[in-house]
Protein backbone atom coordinates (compact mmCIF):
# COMPACT_ATOMS: atom_id res chain seq x y z
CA UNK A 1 99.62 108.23 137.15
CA UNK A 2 96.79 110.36 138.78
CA UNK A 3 96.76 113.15 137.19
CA UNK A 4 94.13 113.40 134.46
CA UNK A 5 95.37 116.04 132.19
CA UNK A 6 98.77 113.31 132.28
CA UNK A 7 96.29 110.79 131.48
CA UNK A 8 94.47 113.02 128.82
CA UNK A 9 98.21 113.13 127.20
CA UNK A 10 98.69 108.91 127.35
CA UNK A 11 95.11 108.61 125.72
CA UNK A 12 96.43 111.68 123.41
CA UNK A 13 99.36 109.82 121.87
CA UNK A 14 98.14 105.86 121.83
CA UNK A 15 94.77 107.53 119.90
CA UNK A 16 97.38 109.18 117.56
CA UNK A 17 98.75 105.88 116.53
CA UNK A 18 95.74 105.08 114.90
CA UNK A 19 95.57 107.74 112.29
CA UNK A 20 99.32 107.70 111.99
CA UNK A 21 98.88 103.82 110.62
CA UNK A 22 95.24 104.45 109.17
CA UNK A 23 97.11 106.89 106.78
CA UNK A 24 100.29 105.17 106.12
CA UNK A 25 98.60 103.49 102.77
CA UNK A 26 97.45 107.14 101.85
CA UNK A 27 100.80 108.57 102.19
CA UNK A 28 102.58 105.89 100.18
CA UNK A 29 100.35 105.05 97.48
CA UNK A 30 102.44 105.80 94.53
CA UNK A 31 104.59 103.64 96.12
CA UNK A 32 102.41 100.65 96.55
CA UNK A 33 101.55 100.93 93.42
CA UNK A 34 104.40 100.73 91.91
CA UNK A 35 105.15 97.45 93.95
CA UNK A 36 102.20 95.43 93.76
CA UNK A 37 101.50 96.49 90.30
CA UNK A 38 98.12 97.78 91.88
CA UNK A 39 95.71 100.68 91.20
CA UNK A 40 93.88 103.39 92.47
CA UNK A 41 90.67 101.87 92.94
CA UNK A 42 92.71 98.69 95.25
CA UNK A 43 94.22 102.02 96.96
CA UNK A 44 91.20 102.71 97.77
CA UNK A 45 89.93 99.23 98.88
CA UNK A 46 92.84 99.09 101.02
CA UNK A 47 92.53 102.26 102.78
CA UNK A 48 88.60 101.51 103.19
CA UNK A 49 89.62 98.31 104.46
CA UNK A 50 90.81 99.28 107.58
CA UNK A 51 87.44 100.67 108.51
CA UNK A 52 85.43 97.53 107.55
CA UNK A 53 86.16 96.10 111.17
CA UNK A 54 84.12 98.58 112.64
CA UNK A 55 80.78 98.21 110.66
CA UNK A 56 80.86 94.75 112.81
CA UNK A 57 82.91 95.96 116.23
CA UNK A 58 81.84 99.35 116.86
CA UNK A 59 78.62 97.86 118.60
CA UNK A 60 80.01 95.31 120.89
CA UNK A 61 83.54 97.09 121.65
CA UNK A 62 81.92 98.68 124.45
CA UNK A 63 81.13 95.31 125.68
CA UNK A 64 84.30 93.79 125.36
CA UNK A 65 85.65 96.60 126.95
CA UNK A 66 83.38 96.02 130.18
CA UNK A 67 84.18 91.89 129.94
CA UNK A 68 88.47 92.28 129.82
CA UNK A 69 88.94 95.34 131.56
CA UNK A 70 90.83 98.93 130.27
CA UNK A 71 94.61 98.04 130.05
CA UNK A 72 93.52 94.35 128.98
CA UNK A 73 91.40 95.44 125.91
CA UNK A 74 93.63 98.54 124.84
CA UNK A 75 96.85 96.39 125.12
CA UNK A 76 95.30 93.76 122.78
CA UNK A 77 94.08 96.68 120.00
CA UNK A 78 97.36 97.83 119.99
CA UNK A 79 98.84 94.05 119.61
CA UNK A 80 96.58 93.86 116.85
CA UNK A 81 97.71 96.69 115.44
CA UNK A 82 101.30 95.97 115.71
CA UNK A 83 100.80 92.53 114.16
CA UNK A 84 98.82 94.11 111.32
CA UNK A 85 101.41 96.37 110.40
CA UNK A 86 103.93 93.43 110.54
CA UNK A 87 102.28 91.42 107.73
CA UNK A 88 102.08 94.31 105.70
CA UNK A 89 105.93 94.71 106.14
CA UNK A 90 106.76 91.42 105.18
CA UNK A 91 104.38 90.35 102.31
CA UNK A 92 104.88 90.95 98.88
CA UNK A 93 101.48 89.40 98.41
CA UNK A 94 98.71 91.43 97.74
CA UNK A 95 95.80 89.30 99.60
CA UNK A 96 98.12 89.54 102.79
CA UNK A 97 98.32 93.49 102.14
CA UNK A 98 94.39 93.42 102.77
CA UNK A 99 94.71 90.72 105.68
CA UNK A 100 97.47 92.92 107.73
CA UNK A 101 94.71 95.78 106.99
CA UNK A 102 92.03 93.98 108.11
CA UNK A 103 93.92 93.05 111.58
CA UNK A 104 95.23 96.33 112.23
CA UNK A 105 91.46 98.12 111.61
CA UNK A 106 89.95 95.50 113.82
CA UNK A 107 92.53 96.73 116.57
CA UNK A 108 92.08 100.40 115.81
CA UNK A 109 88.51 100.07 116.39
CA UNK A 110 88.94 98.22 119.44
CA UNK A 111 91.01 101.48 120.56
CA UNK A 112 88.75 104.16 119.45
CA UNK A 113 85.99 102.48 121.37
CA UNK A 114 88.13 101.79 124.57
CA UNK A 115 89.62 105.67 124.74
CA UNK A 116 86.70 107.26 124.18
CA UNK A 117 85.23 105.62 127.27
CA UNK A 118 88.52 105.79 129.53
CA UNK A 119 88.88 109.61 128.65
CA UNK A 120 84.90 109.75 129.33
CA UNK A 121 85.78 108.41 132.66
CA UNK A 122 88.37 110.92 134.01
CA UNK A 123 86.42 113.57 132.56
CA UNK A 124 82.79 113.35 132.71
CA UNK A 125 81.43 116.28 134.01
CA UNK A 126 83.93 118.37 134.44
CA UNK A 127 85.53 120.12 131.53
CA UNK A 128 84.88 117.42 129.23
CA UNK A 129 84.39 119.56 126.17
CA UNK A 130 87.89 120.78 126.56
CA UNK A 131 89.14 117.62 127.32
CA UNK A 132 87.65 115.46 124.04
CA UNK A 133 88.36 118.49 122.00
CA UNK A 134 92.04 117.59 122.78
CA UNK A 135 91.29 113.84 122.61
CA UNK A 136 89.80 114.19 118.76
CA UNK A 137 92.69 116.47 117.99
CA UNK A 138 94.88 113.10 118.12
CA UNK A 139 93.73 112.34 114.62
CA UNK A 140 94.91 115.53 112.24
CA UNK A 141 98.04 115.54 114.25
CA UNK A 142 98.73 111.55 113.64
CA UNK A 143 98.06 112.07 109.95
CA UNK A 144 99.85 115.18 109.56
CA UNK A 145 103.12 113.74 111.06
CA UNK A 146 102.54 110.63 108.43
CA UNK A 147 101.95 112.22 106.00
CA UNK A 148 105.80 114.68 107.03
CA UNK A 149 107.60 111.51 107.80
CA UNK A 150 106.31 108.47 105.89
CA UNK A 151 106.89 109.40 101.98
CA UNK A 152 110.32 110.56 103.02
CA UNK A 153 110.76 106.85 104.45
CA UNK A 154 109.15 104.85 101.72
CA UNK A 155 111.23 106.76 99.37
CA UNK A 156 114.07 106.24 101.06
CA UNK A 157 113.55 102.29 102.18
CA UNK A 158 110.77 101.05 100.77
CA UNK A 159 107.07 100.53 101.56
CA UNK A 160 107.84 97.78 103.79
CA UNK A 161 109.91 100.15 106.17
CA UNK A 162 106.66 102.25 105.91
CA UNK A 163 104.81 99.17 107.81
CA UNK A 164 107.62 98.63 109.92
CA UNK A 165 107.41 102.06 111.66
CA UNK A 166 103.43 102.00 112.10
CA UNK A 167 104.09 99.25 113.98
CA UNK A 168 107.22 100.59 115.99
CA UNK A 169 105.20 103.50 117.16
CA UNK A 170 101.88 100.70 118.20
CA UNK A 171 104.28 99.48 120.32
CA UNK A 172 105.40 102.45 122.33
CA UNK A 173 101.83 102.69 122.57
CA UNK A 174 101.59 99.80 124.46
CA UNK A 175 104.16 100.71 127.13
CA UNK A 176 102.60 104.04 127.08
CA UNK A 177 98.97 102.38 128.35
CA UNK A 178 100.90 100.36 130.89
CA UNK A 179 101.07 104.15 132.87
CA UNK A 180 97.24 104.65 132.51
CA UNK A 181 95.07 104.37 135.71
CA UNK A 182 91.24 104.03 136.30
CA UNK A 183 90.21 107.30 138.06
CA UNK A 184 89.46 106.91 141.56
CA UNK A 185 85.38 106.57 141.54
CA UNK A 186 83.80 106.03 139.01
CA UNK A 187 81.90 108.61 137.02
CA UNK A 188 80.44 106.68 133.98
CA UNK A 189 76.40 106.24 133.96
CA UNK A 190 74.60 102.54 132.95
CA UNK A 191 76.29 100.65 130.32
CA UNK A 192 73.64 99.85 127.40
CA UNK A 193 70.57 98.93 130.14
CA UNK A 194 68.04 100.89 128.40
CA UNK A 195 66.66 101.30 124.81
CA UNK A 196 66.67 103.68 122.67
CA UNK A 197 63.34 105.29 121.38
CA UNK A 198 62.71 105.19 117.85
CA UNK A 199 62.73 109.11 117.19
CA UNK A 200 66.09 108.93 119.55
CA UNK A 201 67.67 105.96 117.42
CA UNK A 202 66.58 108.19 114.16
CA UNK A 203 68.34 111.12 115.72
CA UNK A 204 71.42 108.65 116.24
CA UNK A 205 71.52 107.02 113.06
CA UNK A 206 71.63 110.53 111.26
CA UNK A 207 73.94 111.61 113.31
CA UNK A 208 76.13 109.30 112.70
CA UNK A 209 75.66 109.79 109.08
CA UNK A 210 76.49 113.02 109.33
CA UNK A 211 79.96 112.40 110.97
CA UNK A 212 80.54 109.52 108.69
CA UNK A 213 79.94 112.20 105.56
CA UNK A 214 81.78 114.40 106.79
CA UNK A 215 84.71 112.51 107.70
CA UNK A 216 84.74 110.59 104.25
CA UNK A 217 85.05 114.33 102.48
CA UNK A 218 88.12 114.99 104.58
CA UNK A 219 89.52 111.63 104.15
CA UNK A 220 89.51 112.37 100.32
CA UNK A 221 91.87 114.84 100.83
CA UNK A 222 94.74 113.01 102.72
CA UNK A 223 93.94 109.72 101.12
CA UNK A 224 93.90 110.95 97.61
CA UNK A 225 95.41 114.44 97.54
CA UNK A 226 99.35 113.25 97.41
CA UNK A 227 97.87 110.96 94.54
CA UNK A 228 96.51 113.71 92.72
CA UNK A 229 99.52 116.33 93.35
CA UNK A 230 101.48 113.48 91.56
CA UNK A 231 99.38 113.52 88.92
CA UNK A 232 100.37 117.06 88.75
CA UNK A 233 104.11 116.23 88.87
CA UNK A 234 105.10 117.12 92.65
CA UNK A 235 107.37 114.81 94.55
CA UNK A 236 105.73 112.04 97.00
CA UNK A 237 107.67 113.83 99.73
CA UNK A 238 106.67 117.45 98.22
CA UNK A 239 102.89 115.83 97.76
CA UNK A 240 102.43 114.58 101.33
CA UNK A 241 104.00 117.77 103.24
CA UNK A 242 102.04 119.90 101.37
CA UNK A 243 98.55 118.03 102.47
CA UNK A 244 99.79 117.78 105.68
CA UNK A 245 98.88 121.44 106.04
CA UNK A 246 95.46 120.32 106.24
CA UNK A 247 96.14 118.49 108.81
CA UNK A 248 98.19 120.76 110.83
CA UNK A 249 95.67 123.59 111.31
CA UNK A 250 93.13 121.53 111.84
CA UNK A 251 94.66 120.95 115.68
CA UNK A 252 93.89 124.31 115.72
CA UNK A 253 90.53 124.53 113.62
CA UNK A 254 88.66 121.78 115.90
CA UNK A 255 88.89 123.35 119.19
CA UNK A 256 88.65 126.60 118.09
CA UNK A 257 85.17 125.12 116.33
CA UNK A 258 84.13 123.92 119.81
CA UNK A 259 85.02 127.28 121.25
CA UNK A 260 83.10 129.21 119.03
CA UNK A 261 80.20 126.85 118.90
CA UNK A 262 79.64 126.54 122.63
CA UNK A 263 79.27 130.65 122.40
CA UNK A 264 77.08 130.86 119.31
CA UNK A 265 75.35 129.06 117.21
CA UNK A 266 76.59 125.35 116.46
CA UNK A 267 74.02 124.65 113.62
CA UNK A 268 74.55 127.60 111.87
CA UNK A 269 78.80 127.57 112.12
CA UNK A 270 78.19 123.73 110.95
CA UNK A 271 75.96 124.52 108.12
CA UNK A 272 78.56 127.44 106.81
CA UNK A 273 81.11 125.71 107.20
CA UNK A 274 80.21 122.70 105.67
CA UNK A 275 79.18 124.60 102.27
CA UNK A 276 83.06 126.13 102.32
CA UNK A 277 85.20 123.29 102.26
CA UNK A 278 82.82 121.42 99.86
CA UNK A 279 83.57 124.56 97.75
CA UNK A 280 87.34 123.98 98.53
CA UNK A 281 87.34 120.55 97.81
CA UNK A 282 85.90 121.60 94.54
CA UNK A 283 88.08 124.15 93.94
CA UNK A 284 90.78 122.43 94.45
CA UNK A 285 90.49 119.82 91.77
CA UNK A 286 90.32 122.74 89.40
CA UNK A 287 92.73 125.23 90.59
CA UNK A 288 96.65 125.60 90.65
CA UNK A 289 96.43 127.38 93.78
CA UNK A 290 97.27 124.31 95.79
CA UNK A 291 98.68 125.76 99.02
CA UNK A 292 96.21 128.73 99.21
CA UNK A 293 93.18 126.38 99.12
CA UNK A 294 94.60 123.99 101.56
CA UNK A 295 95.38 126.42 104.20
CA UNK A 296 91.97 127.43 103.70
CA UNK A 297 90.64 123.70 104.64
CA UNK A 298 92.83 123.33 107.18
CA UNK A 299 91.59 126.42 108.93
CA UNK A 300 87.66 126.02 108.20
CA UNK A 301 87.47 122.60 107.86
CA UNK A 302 88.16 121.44 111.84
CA UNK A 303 85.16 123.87 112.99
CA UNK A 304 82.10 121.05 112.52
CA UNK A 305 83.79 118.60 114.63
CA UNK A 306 82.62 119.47 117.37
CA UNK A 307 79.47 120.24 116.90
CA UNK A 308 78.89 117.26 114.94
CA UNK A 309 80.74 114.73 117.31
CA UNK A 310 77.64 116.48 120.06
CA UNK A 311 75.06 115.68 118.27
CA UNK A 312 73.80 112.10 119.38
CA UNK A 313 74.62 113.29 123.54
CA UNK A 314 71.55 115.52 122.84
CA UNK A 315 69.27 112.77 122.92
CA UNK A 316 71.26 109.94 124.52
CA UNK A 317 70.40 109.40 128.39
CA UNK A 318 73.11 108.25 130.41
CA UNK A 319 71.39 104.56 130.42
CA UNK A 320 71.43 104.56 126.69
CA UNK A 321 74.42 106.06 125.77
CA UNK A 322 76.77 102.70 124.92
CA UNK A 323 74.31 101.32 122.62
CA UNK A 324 73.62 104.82 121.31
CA UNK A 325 77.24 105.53 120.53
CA UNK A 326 77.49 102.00 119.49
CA UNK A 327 74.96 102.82 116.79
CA UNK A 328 76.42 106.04 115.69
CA UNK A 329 80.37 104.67 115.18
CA UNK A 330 78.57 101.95 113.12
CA UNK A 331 77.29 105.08 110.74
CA UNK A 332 80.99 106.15 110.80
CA UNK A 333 82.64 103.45 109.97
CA UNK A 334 80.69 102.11 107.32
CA UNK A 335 80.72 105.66 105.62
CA UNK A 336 84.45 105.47 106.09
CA UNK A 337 84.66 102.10 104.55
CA UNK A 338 82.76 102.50 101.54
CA UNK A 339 83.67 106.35 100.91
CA UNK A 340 87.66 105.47 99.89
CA UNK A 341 86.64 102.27 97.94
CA UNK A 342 83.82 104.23 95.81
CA UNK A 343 85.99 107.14 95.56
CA UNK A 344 88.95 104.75 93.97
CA UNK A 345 86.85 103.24 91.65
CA UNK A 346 85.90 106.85 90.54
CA UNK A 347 89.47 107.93 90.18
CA UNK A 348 90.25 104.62 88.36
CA UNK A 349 87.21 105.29 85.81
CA UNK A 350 88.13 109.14 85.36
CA UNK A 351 91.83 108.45 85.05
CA UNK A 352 92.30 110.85 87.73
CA UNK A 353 92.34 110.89 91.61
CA UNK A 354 90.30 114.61 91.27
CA UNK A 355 87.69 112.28 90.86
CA UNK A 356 88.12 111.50 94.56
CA UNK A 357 87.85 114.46 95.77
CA UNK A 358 84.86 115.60 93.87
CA UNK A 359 83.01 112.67 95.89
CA UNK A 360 84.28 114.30 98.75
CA UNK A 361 83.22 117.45 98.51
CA UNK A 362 79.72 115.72 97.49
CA UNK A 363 79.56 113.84 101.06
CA UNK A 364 80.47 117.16 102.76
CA UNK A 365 77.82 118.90 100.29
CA UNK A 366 74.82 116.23 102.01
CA UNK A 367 75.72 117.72 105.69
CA UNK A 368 73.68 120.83 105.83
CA UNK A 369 70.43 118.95 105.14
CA UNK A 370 71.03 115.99 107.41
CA UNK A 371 71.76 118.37 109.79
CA UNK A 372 68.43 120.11 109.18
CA UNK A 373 66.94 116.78 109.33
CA UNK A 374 68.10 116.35 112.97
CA UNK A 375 67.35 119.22 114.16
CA UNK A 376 63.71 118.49 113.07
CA UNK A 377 63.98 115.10 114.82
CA UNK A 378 64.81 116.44 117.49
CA UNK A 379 62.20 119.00 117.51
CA UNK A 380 59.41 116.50 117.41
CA UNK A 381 60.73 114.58 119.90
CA UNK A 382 61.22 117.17 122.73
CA UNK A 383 57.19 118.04 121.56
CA UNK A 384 56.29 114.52 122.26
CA UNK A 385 58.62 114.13 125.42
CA UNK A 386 56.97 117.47 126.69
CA UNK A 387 52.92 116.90 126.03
């Protein structure tokens, strides 16, 4: 396949199958709890735990990448994925619950990496803001359809059948990458040859932080919101539908966030909306107006993506953008491997998974200044870079 809006589509769906199994813990956690006799706070270890690969492969996954080859790399994430989800399906062990996690996050990490820089490649330079709009949209709409399809399965079969259909829809991935094709020349800059500055690596590293934060205050609401409508006596079925809402409008949020930024004023939507959905997240810990607040998320909450996922390309040059995007998904995924594990504990301690989401709307709450702090960053550096 040459066409790259046909590839944008391939990249589209084998991205999606990493949120789809990222949330399948999430969406089932009543359920897993009721199995392995566990707790929210291991919920939360094991829904962390799938990010913890990435603190240590987010770095050199650009490398590997470059060393295997496209289809090589991307075909073993998703066989790492797959086999993941297999041990998870047919364990009634605990420690080999947090194994099949482990080997699945390594794989999805492998795959974020890999994407990113294949849908980079058909698209650099020409509408590429449209394109990875698109591309990030894979995520809400992977989560939303777990969180629609796999409570009615557990419930139905069983958490292992939960497991057993992450890893069904890995492998369609895989014959789904078999169709993908390099683009003709290419368009990618140096790999990793240069190094980054030190205000330019600050700029990074908060950056980073700043997705990671942000990111670990939505996660709160699909990785603990089913647990706390339970709480509240809704169905798992009922309780992952009604989150998936969230989800839902955020495919339309996001791009309409890059839209609007890209004609305005990306700092300023960033910072508003940033101090909204904390207040929702807030809100909706104390509130019986369930639906109405997260319609409200879904619709506000998808606007700082883009602006936020910019950020580093402001001060990356071509020759240092691997390491520099190396740097910032390590932010990201350590945020996104300690947030659910802290936030468990919290919910274990409080007795309640509201607990959860109050962190959440904490992490969101630390945006606006980081935000302000990169700006500054940045400031100083283009003074420096200009005298």
């Amino acid at each position: 396949m040459r066409n790259r809006w046909g590839i944008l589509a391939i990249l589209f769906v084998v991205r999606l199958t990493i949120a789809f199994q990222f949330q399948s813990v999430a969406a089932v956690a009543p359920l897993l709890q009721q199995t392995f006799g566990v707790g929210l706070a291991d919920i939360g270890i094991l829904i962390g735990l799938y990010f913890t690969p990435g603190v240590v492969l987010a770095l050199p996954g650009g490398a590997i990448g470059r060393t295997l080859g496209d289809k090589p790399t991307t075909i073993a994430a998703l066989l790492l994925m797959t086999g993941g989800s297999l041990v998870m399906a047919t364990t009634d062990v605990w420690g080999w619950q947090m194994a099949g996690r482990l080997a699945s996050g390594a794989g999805g990490v492998l795959l974020t990496v890999q994407l990113t820089k294949m849908g980079t490649d058909w698209f650099a330079g020409k509408e590429i803001a449209t394109a990875m709009a698109i591309f990030v949209n894979s995520w809400p709409a992977g989560v939303a359809i777990s969180l629609l399809v796999l409570p009615a399965i557990g419930t139905a079969y069983g958490a292992g059948a939960v497991f057993l259909s992450t890893g069904a829809l890995t492998a369609i991935g895989i014959m789904l990458i078999t169709l993908y094709q390099p683009p003709p020349a290419s368009t990618t800059g140096a790999a990793g040859s240069g190094r980054l500055d030190r205000l330019a690596l600050l700029a990074v590293i908060v950056a980073g932080g700043i997705w990671g934060l942000y990111n670990v205050g939505f996660a709160m609401i699909f990785s603990f919101g089913p647990s706390l409508l339970a709480e509240r006596g809704w169905t798992i079925a009922a309780a992952g539908s009604a989150i998936s809402v969230v989800m839902w409008l955020s495919v339309i949020s996001v791009p309409s966030g890059g839209y609007l930024a890209d004609r305005g004023n990306p700092f300023v939507l960033t910072i508003v909306a940033s101090l909204v959905v904390a207040g929702l997240l807030a809100w909706l810990t104390r509130s019986d107006a369930v639906i109405t607040i997260l319609v409200l998320i879904g619709l506000i909450g998808g606007f700082p993506a883009g602006p936020i996922m910019s950020l580093a390309a402001r001060v990356l040059a071509p020759e240092t953008r691997a390491i520099g995007m190396g740097v910032f998904y390590t932010l990201f995924y350590g945020a996104m491997m300690l947030g659910p594990a802290i936030a468990g504990r919290l919910a274990k301690s409080a007795g309640s998974a509201a607990a959860a989401l109050d962190l959440g709307a904490m992490a969101v709450l630390a945006c606006p200044p980081l935000m302000w702090l990169f700006e500054r960053i940045v400031s100083v550096r283009h003074r420096r870079t200009q005298s």
